[in-house]
C-alpha atoms as a PDB file:
ATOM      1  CA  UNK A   1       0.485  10.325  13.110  1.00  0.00           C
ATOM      2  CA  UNK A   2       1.099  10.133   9.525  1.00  0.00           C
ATOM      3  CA  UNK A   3      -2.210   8.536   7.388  1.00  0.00           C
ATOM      4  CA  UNK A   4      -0.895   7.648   3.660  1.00  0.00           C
ATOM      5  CA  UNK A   5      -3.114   7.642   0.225  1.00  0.00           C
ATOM      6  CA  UNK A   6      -1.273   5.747  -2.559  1.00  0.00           C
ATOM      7  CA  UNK A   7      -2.026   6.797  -5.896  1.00  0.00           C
ATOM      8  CA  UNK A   8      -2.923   3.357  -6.616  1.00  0.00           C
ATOM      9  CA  UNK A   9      -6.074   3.040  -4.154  1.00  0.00           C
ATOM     10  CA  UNK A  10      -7.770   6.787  -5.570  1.00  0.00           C
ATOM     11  CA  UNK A  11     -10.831   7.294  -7.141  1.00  0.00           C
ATOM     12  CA  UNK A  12     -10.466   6.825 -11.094  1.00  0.00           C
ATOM     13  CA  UNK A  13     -12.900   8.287 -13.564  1.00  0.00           C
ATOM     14  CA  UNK A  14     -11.837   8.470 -17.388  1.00  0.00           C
ATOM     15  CA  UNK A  15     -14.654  10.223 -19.355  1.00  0.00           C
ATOM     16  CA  UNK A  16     -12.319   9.871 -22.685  1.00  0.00           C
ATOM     17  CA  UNK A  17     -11.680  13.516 -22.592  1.00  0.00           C
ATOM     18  CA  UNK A  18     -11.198  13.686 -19.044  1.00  0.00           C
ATOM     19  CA  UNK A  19      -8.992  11.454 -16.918  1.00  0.00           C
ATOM     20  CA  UNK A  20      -9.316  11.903 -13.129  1.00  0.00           C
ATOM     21  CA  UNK A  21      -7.736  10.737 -10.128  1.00  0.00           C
ATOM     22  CA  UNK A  22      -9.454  11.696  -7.038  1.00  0.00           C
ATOM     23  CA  UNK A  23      -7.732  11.396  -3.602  1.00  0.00           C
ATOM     24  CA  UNK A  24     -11.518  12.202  -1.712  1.00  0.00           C
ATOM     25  CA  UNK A  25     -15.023  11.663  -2.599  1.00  0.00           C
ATOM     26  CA  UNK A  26     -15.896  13.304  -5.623  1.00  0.00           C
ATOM     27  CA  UNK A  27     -18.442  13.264  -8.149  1.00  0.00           C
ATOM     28  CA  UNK A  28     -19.474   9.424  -8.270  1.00  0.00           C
ATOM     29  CA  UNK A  29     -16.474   8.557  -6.450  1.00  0.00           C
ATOM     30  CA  UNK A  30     -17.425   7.849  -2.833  1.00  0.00           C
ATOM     31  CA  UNK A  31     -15.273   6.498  -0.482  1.00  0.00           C
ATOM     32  CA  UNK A  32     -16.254   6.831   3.410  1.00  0.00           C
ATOM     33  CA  UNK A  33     -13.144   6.707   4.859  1.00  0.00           C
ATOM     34  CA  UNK A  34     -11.495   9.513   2.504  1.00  0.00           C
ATOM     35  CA  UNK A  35     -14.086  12.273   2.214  1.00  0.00           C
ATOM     36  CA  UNK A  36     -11.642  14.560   2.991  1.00  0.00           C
ATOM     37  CA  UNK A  37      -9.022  15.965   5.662  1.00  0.00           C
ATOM     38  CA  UNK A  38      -9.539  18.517   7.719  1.00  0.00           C
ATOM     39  CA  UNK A  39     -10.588  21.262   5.620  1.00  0.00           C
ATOM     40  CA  UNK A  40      -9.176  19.729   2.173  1.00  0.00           C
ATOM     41  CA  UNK A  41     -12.086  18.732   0.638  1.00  0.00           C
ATOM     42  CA  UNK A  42     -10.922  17.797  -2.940  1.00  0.00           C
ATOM     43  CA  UNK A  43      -7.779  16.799  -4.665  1.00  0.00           C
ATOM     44  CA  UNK A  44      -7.897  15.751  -8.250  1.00  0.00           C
ATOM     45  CA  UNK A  45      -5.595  15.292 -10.609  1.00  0.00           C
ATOM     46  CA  UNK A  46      -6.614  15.679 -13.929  1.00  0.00           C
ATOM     47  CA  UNK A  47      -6.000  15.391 -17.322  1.00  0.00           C
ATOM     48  CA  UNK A  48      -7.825  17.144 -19.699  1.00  0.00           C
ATOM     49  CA  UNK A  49      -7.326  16.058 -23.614  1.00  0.00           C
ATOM     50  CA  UNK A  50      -6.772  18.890 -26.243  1.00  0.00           C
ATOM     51  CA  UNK A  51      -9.849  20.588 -27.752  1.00  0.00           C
ATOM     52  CA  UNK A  52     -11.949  19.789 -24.506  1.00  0.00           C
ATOM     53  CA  UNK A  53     -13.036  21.046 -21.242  1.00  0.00           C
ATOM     54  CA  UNK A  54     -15.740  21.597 -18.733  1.00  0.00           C
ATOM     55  CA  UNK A  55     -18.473  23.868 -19.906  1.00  0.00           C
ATOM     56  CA  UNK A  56     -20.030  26.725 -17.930  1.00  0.00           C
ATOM     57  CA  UNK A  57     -20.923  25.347 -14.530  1.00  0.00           C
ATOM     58  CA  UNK A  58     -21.831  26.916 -10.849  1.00  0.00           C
ATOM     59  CA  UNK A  59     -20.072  26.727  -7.591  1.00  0.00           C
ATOM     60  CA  UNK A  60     -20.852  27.500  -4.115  1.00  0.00           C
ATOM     61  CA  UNK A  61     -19.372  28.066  -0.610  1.00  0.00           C
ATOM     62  CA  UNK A  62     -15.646  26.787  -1.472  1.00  0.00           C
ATOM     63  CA  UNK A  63     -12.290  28.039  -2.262  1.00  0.00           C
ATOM     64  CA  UNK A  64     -10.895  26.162  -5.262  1.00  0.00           C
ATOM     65  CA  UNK A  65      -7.159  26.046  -6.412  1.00  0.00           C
ATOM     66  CA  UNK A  66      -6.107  25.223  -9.419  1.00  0.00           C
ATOM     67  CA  UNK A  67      -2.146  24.050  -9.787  1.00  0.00           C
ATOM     68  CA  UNK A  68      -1.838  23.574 -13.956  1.00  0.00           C
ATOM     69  CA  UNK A  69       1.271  21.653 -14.270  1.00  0.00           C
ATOM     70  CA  UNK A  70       1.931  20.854 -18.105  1.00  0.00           C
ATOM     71  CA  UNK A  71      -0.679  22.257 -20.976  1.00  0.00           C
ATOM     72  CA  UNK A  72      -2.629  25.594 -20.704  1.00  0.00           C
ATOM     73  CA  UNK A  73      -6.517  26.497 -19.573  1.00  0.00           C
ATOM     74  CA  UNK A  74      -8.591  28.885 -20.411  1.00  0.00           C
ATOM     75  CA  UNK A  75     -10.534  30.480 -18.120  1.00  0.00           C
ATOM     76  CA  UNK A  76     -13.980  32.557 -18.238  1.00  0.00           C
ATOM     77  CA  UNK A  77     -16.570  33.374 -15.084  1.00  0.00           C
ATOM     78  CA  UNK A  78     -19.536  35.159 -14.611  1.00  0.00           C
ATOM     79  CA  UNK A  79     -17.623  38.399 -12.729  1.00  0.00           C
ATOM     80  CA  UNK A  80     -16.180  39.144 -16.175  1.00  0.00           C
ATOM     81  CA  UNK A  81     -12.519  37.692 -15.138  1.00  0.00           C
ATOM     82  CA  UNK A  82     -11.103  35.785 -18.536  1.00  0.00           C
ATOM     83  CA  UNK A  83      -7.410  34.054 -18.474  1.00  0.00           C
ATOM     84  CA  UNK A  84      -4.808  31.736 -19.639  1.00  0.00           C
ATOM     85  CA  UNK A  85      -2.994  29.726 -17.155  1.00  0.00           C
ATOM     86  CA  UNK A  86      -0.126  27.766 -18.244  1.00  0.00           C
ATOM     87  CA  UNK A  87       2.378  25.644 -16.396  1.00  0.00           C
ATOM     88  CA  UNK A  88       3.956  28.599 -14.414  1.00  0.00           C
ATOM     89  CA  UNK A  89       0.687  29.719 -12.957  1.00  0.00           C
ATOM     90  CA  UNK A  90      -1.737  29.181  -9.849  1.00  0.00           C
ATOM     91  CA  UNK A  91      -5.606  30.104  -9.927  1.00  0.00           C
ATOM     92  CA  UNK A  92      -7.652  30.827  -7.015  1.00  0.00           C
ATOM     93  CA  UNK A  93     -11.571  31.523  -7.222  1.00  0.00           C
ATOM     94  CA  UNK A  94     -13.743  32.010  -4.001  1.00  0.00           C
ATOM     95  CA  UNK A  95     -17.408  30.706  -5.029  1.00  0.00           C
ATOM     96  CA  UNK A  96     -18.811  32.419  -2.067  1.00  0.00           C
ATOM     97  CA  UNK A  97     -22.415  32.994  -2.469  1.00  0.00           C
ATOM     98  CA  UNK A  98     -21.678  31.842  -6.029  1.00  0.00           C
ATOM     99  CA  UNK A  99     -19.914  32.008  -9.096  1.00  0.00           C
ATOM    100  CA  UNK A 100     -20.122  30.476 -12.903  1.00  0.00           C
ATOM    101  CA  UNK A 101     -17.201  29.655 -14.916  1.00  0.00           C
ATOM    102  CA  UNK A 102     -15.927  27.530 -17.622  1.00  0.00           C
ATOM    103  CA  UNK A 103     -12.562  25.767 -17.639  1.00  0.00           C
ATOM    104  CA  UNK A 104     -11.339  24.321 -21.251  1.00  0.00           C
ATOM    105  CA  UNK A 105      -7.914  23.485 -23.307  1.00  0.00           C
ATOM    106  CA  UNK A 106      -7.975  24.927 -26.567  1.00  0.00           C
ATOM    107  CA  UNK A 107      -5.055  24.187 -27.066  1.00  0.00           C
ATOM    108  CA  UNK A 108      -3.335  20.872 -29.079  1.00  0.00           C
ATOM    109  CA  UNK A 109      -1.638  19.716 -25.886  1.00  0.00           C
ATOM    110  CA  UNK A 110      -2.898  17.888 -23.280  1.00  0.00           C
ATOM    111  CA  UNK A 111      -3.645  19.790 -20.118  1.00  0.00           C
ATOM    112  CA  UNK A 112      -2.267  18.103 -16.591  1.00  0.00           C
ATOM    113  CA  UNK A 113      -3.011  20.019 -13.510  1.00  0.00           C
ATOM    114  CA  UNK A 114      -3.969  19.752 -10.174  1.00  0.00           C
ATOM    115  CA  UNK A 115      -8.018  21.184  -8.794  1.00  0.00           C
ATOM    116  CA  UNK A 116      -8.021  21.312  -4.942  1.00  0.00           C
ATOM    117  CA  UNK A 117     -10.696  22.538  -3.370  1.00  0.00           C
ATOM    118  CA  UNK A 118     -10.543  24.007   0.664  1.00  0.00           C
ATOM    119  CA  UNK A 119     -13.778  24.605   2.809  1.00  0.00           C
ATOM    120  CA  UNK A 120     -13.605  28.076   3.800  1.00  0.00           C
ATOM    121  CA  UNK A 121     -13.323  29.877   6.961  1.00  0.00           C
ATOM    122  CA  UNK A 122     -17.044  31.267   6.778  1.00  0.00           C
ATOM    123  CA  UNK A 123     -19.633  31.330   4.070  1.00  0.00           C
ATOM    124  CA  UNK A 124     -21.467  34.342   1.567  1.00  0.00           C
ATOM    125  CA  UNK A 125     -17.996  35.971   1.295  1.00  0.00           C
ATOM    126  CA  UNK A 126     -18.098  37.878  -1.552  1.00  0.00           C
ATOM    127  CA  UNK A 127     -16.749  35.768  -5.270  1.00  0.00           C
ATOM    128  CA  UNK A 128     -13.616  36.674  -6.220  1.00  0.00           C
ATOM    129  CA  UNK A 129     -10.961  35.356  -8.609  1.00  0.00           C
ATOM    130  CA  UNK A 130      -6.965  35.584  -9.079  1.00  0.00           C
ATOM    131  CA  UNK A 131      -4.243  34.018 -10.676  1.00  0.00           C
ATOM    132  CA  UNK A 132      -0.597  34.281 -10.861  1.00  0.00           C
ATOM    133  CA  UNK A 133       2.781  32.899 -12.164  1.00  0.00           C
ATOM    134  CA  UNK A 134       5.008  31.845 -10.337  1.00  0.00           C
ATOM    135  CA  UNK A 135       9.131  31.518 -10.571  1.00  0.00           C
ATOM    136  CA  UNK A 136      10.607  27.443 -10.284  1.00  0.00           C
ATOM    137  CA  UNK A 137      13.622  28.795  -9.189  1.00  0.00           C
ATOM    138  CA  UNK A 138      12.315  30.298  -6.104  1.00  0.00           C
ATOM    139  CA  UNK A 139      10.834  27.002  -4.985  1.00  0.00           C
ATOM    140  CA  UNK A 140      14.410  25.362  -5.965  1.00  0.00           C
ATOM    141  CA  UNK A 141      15.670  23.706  -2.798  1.00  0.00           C
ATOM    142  CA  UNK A 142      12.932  25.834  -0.734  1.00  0.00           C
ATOM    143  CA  UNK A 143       9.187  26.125   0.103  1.00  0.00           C
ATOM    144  CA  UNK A 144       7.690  28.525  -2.011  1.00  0.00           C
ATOM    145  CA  UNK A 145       4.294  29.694  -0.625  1.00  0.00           C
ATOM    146  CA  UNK A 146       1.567  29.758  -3.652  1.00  0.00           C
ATOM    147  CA  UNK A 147      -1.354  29.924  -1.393  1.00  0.00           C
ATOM    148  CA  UNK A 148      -2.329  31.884   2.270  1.00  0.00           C
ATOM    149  CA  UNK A 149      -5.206  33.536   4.236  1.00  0.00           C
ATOM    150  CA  UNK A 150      -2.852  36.863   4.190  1.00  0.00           C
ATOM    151  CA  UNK A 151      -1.198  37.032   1.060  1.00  0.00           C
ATOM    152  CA  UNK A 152       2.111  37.006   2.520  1.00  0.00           C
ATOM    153  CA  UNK A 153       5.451  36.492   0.394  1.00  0.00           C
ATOM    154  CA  UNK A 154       3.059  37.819  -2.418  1.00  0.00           C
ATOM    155  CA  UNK A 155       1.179  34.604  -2.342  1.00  0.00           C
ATOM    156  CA  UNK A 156      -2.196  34.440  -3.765  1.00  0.00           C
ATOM    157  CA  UNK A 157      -5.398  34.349  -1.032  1.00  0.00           C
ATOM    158  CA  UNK A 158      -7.795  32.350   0.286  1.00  0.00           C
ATOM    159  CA  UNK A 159     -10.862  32.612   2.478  1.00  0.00           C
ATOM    160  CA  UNK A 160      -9.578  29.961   5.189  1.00  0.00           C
ATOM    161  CA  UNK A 161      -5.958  30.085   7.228  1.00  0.00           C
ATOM    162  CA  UNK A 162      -4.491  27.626   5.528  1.00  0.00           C
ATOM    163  CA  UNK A 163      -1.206  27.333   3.250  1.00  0.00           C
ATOM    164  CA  UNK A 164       0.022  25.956  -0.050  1.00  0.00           C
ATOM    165  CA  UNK A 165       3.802  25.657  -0.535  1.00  0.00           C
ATOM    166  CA  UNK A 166       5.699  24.098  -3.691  1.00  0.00           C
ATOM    167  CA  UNK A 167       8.829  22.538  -3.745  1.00  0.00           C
ATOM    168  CA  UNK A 168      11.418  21.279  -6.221  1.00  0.00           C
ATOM    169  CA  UNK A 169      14.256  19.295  -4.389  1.00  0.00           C
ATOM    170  CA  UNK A 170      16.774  16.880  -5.154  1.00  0.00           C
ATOM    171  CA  UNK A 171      17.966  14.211  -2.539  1.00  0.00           C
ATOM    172  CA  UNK A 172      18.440  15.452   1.377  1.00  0.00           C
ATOM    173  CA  UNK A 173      16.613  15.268   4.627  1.00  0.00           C
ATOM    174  CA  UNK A 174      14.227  17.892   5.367  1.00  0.00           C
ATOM    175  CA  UNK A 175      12.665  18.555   8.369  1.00  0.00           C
ATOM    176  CA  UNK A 176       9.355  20.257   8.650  1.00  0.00           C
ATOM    177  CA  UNK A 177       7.487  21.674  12.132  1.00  0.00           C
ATOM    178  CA  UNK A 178       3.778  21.607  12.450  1.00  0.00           C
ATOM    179  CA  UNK A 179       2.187  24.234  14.763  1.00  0.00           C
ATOM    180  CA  UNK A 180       0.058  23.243  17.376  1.00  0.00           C
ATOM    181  CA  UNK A 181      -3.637  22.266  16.092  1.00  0.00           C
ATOM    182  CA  UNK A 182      -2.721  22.096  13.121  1.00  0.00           C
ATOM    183  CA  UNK A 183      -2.190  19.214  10.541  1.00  0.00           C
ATOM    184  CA  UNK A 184       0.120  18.987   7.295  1.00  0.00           C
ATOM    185  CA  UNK A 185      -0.455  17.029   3.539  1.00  0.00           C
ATOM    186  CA  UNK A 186       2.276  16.420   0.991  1.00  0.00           C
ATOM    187  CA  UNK A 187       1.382  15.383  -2.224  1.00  0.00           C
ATOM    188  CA  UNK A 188       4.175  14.426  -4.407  1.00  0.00           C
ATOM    189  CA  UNK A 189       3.610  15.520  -8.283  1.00  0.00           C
ATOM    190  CA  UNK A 190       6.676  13.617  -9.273  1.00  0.00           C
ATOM    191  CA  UNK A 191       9.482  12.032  -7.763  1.00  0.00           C
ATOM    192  CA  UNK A 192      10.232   9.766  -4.682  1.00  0.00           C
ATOM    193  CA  UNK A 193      10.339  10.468  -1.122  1.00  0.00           C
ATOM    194  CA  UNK A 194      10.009   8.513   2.190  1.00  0.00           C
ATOM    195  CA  UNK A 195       8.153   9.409   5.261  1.00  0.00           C
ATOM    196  CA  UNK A 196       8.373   7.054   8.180  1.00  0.00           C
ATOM    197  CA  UNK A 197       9.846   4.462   6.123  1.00  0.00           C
ATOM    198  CA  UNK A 198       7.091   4.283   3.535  1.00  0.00           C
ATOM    199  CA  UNK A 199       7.916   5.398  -0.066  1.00  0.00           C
ATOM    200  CA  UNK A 200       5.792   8.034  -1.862  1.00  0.00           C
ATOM    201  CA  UNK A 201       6.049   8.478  -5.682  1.00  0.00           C
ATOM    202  CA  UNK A 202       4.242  10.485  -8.043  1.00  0.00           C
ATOM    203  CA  UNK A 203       0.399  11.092  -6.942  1.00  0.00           C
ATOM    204  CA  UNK A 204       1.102   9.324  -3.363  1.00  0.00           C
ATOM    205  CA  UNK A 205      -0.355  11.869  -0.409  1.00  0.00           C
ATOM    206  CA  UNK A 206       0.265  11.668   3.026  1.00  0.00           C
ATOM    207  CA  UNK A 207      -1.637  13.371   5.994  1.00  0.00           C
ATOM    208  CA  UNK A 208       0.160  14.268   9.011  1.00  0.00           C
ATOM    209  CA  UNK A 209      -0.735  16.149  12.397  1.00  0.00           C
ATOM    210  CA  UNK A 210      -0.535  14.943  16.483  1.00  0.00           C
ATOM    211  CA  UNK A 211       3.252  15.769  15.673  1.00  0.00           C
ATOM    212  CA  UNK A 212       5.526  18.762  16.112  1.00  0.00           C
ATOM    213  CA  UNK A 213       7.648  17.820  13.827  1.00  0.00           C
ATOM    214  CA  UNK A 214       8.457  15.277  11.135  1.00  0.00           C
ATOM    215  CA  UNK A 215      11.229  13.786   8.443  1.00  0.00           C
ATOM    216  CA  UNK A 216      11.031  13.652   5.074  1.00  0.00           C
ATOM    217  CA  UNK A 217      13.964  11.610   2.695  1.00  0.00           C
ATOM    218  CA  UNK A 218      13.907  13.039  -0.383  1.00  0.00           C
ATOM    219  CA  UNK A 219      14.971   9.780  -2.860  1.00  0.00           C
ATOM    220  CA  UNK A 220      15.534  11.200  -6.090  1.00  0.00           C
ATOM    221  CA  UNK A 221      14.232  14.509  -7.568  1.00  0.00           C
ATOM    222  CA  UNK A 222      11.130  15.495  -6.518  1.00  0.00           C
ATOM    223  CA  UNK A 223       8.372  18.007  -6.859  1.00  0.00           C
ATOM    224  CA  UNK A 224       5.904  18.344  -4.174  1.00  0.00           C
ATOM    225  CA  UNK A 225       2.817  20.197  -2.790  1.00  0.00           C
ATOM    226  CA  UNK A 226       2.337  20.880   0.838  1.00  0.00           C
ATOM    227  CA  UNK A 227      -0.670  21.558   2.950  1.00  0.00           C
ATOM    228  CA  UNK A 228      -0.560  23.519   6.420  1.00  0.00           C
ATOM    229  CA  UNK A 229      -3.984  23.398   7.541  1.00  0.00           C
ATOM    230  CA  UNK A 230      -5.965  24.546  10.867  1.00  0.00           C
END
């Protein structure tokens, strides 16, 4: 069964310094029929204006992802961790029993990056923070795994079995297998693709699962995020 979110029906918010698009519920956004999937609880897009950014601010009880895509953040938290992330890199913070941090662009470009958050496997694990850069070329014509419970393929972790892959591909057919139980998103950052006949483009998502399997057309160069969840 394949659900689709068009870019066009999200959640919008535009705070002049911040402009959001949310594919759940979020913040004032509330939309019953899309307050999440599975254990995907948020997935914004944002875009965060030069000079700007969210001040110190508490989380609890989720594991929060943080794609940057164009721009660079800067990063500060309560355990003492301090960062720049720029369009290479991949953040991951477990709030667990909690954790304060700031996000903000000091810089003169605008920032464009992805926030998901994930409900995690169990709560009061411990807060922890990480964040790493990652090659394009190895997710040139390939799934690169950013994300995983395990940490495998040197991927950054997460305290729920579930898996974030990137991709940069140009037109074919891929085929992707879904394990039993288990349920897929893609999110396409830019680009065109088709699944079942429908035609994704950039900030179209698409939930998938009761299948074992699945094609994807890629239409035209494409960068994409995808989502194996339990």
């Amino acid at each position: 069964m394949i659900r689709f979110r068009p870019a066009s029906e999200r959640g919008q918010a535009d705070h002049g310094w911040l402009r959001a698009r949310h594919a759940f519920s979020f913040a004032q956004y509330h939309d019953p029929d899309w307050m999440g999937w599975r254990g995907l609880r948020v997935m914004n897009e944002d875009r965060i204006a030069a000079s700007s950014g969210f001040p110190s601010h508490p989380h609890r009880e989720m594991e929060i992802i943080t794609v940057v895509l164009s721009g660079a953040i800067a990063h500060e938290d309560s355990m003492g961790n301090c960062g720049i992330l720029t369009s290479k890199d991949v953040q991951t913070m477990s709030a667990g029993r909690g954790i304060i941090h700031s996000e903000s662009n000091p810089y003169l470009e605008e920032l464009h990056l992805y926030q998901i958050w994930i409900e995690p496997a169990k709560q009061g694990v411990t807060p922890r923070y990480d964040q790493k850069s990652f090659d394009p070329l190895d997710r040139t014509g390939r799934w690169q795994l950013l994300v995983s419970e395990d940490g495998e393929s040197e991927s950054l972790t997460i305290a729920q079995d579930a898996r974030i892959y990137r991709r940069l591909q140009t037109p074919s057919t891929l085929e992707n297998s879904i394990s039993q139980g288990r349920g897929q998103w893609i999110q396409v950052i830019s680009g065109s693709i088709q699944l079942d006949g429908v035609t994704l483009v950039s900030g179209d998502g698409a939930a998938i699962d009761e299948v074992d399997s699945y094609r994807m057309d890629v239409v035209e160069e494409s960068d994409l995020l995808l989502f194996d969840l339990p």
